[in-house]
PDB file of N, CA and C in Angstrom:
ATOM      1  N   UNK A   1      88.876 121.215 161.267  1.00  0.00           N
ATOM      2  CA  UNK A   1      88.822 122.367 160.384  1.00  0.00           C
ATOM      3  C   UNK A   1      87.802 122.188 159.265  1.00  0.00           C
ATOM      4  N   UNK A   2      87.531 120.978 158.430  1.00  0.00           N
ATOM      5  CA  UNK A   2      86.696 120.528 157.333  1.00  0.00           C
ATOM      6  C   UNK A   2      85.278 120.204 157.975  1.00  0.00           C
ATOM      7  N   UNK A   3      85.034 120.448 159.600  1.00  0.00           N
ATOM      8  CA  UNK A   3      83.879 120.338 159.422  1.00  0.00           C
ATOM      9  C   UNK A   3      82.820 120.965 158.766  1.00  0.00           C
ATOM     10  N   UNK A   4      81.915 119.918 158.527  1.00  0.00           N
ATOM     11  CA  UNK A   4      80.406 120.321 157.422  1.00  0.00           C
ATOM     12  C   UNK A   4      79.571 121.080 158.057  1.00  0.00           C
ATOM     13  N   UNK A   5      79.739 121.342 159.530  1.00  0.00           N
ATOM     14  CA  UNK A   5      78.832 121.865 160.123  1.00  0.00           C
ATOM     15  C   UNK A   5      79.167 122.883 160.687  1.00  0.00           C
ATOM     16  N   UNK A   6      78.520 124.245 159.874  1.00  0.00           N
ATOM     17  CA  UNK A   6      78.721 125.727 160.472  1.00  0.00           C
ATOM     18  C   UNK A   6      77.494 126.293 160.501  1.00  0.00           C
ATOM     19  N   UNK A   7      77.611 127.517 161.809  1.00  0.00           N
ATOM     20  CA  UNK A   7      76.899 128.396 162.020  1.00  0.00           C
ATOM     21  C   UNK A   7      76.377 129.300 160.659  1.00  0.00           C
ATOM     22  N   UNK A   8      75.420 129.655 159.777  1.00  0.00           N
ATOM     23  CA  UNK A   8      75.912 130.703 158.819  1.00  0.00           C
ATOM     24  C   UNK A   8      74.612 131.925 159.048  1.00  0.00           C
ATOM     25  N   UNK A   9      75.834 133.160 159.737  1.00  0.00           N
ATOM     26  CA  UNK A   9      74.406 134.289 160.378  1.00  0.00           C
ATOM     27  C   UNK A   9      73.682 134.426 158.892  1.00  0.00           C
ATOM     28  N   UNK A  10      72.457 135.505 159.014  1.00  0.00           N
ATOM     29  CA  UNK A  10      72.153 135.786 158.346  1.00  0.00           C
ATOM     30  C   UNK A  10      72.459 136.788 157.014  1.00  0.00           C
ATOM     31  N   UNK A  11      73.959 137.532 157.223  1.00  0.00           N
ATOM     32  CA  UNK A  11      74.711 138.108 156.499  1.00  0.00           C
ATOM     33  C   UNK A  11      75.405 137.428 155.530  1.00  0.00           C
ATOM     34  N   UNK A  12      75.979 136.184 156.219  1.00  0.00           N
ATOM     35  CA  UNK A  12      76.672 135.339 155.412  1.00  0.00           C
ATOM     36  C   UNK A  12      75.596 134.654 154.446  1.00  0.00           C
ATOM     37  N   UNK A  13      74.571 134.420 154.511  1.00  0.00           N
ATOM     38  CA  UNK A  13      73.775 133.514 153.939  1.00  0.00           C
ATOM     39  C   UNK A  13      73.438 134.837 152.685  1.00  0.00           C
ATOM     40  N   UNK A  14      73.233 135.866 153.100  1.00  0.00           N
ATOM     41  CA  UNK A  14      73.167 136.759 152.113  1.00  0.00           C
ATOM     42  C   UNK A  14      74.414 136.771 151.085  1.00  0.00           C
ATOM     43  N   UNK A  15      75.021 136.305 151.184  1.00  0.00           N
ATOM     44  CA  UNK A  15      76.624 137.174 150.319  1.00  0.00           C
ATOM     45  C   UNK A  15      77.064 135.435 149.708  1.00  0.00           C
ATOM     46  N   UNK A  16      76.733 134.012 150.863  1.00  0.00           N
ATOM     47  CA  UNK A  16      76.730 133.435 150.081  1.00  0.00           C
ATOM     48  C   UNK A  16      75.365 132.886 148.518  1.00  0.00           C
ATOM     49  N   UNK A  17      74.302 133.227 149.027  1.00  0.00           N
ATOM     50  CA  UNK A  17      73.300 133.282 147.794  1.00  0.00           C
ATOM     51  C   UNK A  17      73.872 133.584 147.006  1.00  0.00           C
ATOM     52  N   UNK A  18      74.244 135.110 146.810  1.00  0.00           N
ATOM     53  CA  UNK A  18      74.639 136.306 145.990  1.00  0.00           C
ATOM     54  C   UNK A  18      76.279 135.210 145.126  1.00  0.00           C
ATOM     55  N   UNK A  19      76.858 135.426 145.872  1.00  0.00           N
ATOM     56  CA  UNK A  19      77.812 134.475 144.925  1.00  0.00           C
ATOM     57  C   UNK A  19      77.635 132.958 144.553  1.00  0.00           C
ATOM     58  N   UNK A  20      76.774 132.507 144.559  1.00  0.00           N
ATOM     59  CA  UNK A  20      76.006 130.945 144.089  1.00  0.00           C
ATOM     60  C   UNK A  20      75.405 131.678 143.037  1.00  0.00           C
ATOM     61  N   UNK A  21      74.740 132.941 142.992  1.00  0.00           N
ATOM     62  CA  UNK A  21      73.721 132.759 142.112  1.00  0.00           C
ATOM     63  C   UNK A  21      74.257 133.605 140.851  1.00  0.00           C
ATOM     64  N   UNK A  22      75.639 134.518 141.024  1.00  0.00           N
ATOM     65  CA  UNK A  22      76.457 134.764 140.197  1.00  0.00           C
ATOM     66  C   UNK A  22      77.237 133.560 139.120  1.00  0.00           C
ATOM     67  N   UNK A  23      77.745 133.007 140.350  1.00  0.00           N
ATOM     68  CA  UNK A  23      78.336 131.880 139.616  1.00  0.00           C
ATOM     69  C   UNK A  23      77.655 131.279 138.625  1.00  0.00           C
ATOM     70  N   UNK A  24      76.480 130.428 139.329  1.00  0.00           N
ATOM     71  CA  UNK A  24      75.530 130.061 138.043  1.00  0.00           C
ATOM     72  C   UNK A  24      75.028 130.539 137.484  1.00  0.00           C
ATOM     73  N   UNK A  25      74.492 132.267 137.025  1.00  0.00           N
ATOM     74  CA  UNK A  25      74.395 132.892 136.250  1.00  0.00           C
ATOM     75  C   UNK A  25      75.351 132.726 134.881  1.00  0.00           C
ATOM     76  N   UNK A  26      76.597 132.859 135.478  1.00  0.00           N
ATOM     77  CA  UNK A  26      77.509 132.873 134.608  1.00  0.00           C
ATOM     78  C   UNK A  26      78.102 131.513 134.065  1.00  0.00           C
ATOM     79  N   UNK A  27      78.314 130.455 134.857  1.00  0.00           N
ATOM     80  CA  UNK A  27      78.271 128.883 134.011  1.00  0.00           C
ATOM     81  C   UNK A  27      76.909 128.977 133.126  1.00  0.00           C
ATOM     82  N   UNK A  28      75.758 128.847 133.308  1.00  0.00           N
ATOM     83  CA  UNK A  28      74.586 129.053 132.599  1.00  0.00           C
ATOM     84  C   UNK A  28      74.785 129.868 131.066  1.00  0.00           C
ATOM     85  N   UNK A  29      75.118 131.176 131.187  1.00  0.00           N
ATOM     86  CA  UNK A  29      75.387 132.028 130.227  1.00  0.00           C
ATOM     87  C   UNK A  29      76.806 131.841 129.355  1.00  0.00           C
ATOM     88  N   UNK A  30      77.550 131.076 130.028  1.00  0.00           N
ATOM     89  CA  UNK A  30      78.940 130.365 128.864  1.00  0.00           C
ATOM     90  C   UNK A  30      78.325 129.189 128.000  1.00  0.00           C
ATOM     91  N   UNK A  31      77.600 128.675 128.532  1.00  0.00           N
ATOM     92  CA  UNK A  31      76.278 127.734 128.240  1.00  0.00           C
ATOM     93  C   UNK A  31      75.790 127.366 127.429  1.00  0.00           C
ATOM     94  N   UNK A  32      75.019 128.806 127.283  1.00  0.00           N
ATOM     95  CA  UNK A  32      74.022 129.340 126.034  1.00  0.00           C
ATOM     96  C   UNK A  32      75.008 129.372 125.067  1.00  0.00           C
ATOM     97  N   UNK A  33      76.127 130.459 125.171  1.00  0.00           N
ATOM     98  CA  UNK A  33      76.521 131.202 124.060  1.00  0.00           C
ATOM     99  C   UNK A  33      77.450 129.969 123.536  1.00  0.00           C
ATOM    100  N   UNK A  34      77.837 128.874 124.112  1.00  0.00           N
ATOM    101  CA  UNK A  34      78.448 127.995 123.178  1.00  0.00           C
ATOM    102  C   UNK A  34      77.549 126.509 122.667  1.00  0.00           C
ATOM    103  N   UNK A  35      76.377 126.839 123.258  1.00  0.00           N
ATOM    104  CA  UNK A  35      75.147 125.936 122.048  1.00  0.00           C
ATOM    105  C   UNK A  35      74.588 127.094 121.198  1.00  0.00           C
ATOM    106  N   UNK A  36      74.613 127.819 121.444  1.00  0.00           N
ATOM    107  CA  UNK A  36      73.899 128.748 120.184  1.00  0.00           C
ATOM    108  C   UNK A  36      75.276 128.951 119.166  1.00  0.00           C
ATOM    109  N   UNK A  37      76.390 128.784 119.768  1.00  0.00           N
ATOM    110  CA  UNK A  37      77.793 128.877 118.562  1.00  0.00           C
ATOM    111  C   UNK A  37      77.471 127.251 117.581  1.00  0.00           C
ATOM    112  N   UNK A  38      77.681 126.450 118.586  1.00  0.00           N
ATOM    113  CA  UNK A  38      77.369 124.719 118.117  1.00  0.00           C
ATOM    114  C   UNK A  38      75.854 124.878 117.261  1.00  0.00           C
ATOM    115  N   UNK A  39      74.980 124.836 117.567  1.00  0.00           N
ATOM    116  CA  UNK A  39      73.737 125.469 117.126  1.00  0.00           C
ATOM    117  C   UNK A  39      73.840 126.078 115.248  1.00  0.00           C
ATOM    118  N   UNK A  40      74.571 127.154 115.373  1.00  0.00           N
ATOM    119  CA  UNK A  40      74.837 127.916 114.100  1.00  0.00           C
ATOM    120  C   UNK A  40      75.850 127.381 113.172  1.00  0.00           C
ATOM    121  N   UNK A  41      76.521 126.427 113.891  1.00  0.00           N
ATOM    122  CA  UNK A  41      77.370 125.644 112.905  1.00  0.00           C
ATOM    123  C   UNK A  41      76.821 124.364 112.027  1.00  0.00           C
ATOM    124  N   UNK A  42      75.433 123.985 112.920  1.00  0.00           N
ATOM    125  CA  UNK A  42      74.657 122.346 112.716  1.00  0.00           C
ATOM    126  C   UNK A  42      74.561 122.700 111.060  1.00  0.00           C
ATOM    127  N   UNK A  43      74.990 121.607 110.220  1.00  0.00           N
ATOM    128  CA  UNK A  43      75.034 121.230 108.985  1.00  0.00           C
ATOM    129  C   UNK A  43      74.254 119.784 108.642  1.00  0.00           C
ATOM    130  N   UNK A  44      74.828 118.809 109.837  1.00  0.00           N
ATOM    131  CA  UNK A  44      74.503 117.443 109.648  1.00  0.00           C
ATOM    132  C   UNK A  44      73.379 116.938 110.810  1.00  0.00           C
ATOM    133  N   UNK A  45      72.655 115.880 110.094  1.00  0.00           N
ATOM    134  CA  UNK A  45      71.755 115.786 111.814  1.00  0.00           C
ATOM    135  C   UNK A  45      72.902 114.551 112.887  1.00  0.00           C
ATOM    136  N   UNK A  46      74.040 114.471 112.506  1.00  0.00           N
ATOM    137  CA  UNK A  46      75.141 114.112 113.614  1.00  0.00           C
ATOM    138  C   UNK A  46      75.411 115.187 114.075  1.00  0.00           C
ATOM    139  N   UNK A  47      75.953 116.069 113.880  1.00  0.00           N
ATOM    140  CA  UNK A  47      76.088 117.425 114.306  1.00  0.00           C
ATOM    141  C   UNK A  47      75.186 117.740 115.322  1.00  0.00           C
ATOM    142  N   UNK A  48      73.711 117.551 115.039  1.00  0.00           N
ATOM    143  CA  UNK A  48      72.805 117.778 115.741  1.00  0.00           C
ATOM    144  C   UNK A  48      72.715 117.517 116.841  1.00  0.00           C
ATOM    145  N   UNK A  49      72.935 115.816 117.116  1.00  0.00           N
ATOM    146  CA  UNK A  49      72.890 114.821 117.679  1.00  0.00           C
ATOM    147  C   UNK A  49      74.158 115.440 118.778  1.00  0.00           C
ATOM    148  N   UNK A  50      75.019 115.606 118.447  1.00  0.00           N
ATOM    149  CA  UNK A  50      76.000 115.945 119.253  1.00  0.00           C
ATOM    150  C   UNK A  50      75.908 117.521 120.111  1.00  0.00           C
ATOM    151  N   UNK A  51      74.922 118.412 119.778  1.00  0.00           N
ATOM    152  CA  UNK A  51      74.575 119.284 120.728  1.00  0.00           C
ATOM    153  C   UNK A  51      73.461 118.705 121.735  1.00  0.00           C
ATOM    154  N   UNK A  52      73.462 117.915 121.701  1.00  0.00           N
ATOM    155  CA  UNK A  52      72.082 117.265 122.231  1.00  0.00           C
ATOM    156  C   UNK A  52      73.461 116.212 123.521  1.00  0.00           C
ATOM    157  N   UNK A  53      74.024 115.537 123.318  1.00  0.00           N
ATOM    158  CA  UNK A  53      74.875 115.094 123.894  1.00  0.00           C
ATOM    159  C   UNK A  53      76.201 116.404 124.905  1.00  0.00           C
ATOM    160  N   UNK A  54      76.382 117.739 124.209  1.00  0.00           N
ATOM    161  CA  UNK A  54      76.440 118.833 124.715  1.00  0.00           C
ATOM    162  C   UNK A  54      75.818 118.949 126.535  1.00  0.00           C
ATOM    163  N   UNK A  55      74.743 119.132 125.527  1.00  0.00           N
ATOM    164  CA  UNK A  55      73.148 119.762 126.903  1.00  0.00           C
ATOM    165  C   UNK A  55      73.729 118.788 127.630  1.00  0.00           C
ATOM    166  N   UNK A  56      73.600 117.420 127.724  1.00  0.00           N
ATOM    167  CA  UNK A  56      73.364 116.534 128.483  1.00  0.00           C
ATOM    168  C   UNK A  56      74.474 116.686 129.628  1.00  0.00           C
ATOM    169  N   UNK A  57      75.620 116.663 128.751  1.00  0.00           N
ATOM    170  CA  UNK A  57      77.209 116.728 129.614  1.00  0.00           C
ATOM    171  C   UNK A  57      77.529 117.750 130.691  1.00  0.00           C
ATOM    172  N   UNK A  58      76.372 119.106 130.124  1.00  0.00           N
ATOM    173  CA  UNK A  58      76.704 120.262 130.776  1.00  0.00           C
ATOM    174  C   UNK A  58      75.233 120.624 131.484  1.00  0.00           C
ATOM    175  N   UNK A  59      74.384 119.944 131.287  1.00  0.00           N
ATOM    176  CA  UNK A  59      73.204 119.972 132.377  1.00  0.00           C
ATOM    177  C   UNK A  59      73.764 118.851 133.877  1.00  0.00           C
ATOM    178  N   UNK A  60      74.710 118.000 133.403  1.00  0.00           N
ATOM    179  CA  UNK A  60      75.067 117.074 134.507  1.00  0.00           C
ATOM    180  C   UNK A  60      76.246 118.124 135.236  1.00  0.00           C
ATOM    181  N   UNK A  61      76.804 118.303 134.822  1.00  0.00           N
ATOM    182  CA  UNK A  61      78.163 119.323 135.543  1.00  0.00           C
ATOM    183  C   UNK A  61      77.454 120.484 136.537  1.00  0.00           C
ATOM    184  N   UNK A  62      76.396 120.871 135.908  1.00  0.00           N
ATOM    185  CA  UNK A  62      75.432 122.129 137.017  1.00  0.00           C
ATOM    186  C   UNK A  62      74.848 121.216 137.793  1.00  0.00           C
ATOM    187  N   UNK A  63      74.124 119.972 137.666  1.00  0.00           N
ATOM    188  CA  UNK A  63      73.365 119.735 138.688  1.00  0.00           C
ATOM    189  C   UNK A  63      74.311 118.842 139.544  1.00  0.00           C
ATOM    190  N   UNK A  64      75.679 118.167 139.105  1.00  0.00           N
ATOM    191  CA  UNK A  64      76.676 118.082 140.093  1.00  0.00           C
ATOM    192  C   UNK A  64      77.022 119.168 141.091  1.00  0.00           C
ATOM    193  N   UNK A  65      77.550 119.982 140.449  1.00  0.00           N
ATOM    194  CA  UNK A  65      78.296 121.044 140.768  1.00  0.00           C
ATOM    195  C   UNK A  65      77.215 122.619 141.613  1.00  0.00           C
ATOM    196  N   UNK A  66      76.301 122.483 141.280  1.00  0.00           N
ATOM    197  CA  UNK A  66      75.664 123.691 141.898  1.00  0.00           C
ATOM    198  C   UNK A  66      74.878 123.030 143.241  1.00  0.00           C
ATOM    199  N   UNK A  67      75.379 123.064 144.177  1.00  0.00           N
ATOM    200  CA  UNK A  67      74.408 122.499 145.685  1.00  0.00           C
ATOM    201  C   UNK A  67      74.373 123.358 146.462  1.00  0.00           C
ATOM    202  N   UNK A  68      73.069 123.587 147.051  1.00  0.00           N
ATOM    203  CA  UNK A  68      73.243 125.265 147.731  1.00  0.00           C
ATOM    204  C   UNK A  68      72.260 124.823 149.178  1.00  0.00           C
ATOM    205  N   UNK A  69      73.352 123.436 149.707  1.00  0.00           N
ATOM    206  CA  UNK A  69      72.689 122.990 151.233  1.00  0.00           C
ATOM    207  C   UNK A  69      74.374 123.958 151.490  1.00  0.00           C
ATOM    208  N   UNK A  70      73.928 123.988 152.761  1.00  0.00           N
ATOM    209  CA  UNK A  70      74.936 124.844 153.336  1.00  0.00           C
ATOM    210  C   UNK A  70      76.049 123.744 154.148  1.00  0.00           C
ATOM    211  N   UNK A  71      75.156 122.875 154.211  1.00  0.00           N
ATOM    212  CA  UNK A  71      76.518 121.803 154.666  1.00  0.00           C
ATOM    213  C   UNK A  71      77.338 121.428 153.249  1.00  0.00           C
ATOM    214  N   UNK A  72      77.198 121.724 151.945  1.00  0.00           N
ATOM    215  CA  UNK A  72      77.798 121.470 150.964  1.00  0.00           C
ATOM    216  C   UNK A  72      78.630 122.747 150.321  1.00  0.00           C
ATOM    217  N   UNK A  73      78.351 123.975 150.763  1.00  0.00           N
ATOM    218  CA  UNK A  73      78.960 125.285 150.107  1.00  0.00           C
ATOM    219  C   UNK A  73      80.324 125.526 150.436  1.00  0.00           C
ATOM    220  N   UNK A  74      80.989 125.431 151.035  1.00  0.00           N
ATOM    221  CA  UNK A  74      82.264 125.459 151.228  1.00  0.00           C
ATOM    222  C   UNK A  74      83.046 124.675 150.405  1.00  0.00           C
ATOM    223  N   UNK A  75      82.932 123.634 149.726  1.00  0.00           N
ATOM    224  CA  UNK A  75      83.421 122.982 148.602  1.00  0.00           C
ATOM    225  C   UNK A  75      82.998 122.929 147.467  1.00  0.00           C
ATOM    226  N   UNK A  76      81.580 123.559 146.966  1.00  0.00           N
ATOM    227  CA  UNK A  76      81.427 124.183 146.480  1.00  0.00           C
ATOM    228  C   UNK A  76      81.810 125.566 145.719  1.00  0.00           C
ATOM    229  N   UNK A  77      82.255 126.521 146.395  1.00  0.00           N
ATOM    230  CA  UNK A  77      82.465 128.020 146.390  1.00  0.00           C
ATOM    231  C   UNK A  77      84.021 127.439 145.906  1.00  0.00           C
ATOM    232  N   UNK A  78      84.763 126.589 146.627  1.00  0.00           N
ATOM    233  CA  UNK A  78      86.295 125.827 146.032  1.00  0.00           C
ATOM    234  C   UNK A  78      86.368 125.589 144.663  1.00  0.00           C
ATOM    235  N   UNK A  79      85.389 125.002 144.077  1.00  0.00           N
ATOM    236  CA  UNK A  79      85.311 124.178 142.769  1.00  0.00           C
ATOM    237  C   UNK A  79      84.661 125.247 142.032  1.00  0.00           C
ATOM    238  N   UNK A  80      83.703 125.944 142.218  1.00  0.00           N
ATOM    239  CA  UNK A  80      83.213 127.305 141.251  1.00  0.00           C
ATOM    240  C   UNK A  80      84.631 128.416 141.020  1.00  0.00           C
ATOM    241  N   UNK A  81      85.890 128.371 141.995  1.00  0.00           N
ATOM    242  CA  UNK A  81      86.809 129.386 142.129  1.00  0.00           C
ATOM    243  C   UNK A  81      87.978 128.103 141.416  1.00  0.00           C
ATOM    244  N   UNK A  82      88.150 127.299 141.398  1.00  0.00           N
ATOM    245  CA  UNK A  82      89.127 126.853 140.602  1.00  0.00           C
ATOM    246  C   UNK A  82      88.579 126.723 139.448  1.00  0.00           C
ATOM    247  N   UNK A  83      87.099 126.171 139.034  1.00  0.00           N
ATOM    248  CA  UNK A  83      86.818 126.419 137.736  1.00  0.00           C
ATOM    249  C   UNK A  83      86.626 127.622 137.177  1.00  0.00           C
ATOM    250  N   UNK A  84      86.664 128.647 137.501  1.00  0.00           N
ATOM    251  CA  UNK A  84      86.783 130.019 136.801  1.00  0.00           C
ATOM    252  C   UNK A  84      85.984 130.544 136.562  1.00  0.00           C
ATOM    253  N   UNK A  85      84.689 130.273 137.652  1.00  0.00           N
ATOM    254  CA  UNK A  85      83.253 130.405 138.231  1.00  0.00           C
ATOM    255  C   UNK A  85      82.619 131.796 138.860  1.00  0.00           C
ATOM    256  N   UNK A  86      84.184 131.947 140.034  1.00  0.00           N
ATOM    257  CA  UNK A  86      83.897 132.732 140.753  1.00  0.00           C
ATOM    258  C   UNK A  86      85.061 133.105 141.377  1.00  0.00           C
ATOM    259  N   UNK A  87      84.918 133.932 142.146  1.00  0.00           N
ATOM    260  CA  UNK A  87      86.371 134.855 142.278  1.00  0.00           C
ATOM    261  C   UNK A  87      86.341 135.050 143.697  1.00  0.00           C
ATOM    262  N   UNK A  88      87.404 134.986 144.594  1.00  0.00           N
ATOM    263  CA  UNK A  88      87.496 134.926 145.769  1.00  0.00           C
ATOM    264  C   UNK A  88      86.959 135.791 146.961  1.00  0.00           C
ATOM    265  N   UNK A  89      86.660 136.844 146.054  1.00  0.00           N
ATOM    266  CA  UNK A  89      87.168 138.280 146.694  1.00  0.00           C
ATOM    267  C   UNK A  89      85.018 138.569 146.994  1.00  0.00           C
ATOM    268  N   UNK A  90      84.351 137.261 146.000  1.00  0.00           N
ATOM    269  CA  UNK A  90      83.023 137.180 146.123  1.00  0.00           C
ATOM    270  C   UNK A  90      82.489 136.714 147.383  1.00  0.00           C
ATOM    271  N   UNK A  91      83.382 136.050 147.747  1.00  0.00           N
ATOM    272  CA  UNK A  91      82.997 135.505 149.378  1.00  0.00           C
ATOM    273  C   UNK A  91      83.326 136.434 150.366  1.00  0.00           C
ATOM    274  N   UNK A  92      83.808 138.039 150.319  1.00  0.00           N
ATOM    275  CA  UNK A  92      83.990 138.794 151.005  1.00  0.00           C
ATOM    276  C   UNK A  92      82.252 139.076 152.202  1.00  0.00           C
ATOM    277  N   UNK A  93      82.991 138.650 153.053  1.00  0.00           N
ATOM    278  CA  UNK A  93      81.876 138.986 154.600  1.00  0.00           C
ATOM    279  C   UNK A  93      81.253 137.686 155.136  1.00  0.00           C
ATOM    280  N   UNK A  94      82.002 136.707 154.564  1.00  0.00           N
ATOM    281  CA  UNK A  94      81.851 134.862 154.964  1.00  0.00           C
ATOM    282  C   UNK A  94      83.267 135.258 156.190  1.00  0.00           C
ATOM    283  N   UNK A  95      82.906 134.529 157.663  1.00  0.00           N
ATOM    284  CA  UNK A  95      83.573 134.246 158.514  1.00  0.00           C
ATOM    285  C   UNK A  95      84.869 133.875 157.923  1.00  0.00           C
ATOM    286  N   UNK A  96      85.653 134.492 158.954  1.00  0.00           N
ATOM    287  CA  UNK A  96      87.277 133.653 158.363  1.00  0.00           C
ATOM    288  C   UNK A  96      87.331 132.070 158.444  1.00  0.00           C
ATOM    289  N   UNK A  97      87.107 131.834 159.453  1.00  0.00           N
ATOM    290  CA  UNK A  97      86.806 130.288 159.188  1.00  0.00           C
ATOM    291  C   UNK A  97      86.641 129.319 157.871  1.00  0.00           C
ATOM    292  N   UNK A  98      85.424 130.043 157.514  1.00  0.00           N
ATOM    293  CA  UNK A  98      84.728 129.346 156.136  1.00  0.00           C
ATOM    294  C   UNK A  98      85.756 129.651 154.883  1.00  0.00           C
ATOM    295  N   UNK A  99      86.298 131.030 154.978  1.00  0.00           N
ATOM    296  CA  UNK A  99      87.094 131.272 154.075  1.00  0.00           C
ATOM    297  C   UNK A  99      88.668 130.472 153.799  1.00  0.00           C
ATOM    298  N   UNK A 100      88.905 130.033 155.231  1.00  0.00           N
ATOM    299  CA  UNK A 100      89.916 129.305 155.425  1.00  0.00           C
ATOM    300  C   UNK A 100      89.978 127.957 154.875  1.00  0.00           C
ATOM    301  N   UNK A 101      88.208 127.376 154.881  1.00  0.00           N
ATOM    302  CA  UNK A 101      88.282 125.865 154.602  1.00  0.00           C
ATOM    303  C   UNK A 101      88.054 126.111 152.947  1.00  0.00           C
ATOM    304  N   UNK A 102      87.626 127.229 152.347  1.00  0.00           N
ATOM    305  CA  UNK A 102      87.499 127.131 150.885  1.00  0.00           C
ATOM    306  C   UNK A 102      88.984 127.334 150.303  1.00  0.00           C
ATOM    307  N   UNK A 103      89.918 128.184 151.204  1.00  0.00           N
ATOM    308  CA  UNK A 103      91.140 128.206 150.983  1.00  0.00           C
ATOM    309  C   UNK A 103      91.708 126.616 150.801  1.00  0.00           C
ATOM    310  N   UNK A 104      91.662 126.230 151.749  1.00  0.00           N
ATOM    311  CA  UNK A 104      92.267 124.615 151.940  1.00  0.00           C
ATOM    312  C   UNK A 104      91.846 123.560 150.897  1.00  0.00           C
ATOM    313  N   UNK A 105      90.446 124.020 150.583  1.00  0.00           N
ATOM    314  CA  UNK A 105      90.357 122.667 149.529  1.00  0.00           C
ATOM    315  C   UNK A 105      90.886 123.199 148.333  1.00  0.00           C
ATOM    316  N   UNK A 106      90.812 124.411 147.641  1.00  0.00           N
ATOM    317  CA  UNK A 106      91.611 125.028 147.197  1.00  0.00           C
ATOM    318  C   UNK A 106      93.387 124.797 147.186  1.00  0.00           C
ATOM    319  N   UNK A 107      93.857 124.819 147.929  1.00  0.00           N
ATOM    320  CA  UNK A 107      95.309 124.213 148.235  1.00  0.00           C
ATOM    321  C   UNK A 107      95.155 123.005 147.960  1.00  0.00           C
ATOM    322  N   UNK A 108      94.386 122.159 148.344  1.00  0.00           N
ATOM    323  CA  UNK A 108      94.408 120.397 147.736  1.00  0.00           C
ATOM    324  C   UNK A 108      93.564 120.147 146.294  1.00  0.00           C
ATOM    325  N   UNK A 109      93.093 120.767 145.995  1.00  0.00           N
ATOM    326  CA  UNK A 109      92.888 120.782 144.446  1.00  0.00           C
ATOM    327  C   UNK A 109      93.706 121.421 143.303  1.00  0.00           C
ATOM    328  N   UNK A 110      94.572 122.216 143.527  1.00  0.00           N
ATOM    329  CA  UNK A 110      95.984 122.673 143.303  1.00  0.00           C
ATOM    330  C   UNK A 110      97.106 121.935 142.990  1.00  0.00           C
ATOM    331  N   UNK A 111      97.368 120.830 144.138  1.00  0.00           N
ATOM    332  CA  UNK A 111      98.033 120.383 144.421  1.00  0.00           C
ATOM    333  C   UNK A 111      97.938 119.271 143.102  1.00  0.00           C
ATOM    334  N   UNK A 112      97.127 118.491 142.717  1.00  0.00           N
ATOM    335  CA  UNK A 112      97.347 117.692 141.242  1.00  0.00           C
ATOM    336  C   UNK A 112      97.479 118.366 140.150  1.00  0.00           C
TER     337      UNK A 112
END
């Protein structure tokens, strides 16, 4: 069932882009608006120092977290929908299959 290796027509590849590139639209844009909050608060150059340590934490979490090989999207699309990324209903016109295995890791990331 977890295999890495699927067919993905050319419909699916459309609808999955489209929700990859939502998602990271929107991690990106929570992003901004809470270094430009951190940003408007800087008083001290520790302060400073610590939006700078920010970027770093949350430039590593996107370039963890955003992989758009297709042998990697299915656990992907899991972890953008438990982190509050993306919404299920975005993968509408992905094979049942695929939807099944984002379901499942979903159920085991739940589960702790």
């Amino acid at each position: 069932m977890y295999s890495q290796h699927h067919h993905w027509s050319p419909s699916e590849k459309k609808t999955a882009r489209r929700a990859f590139d939502a998602a990271l639209a929107l991690a990106l844009g929570k992003i901004i608006a809470e270094f430009k909050s951190k940003a408007a608060a800087v008083s001290t150059p520790d302060a400073m120092w610590d939006i700078e340590d920010y970027l770093r934490q949350q430039r590593k979490y996107i370039d963890e977290t955003f992989d758009y090989r297709y042998s990697q999207l299915l656990v992907v699309f899991a972890r953008l929908i438990f982190d509050g990324l993306l919404q299920p209903e975005q993968l509408a016109g992905l094979a049942e299959d695929k939807l099944q295995i984002v379901r499942g890791y979903l159920d085991f990331a739940n589960r702790d």
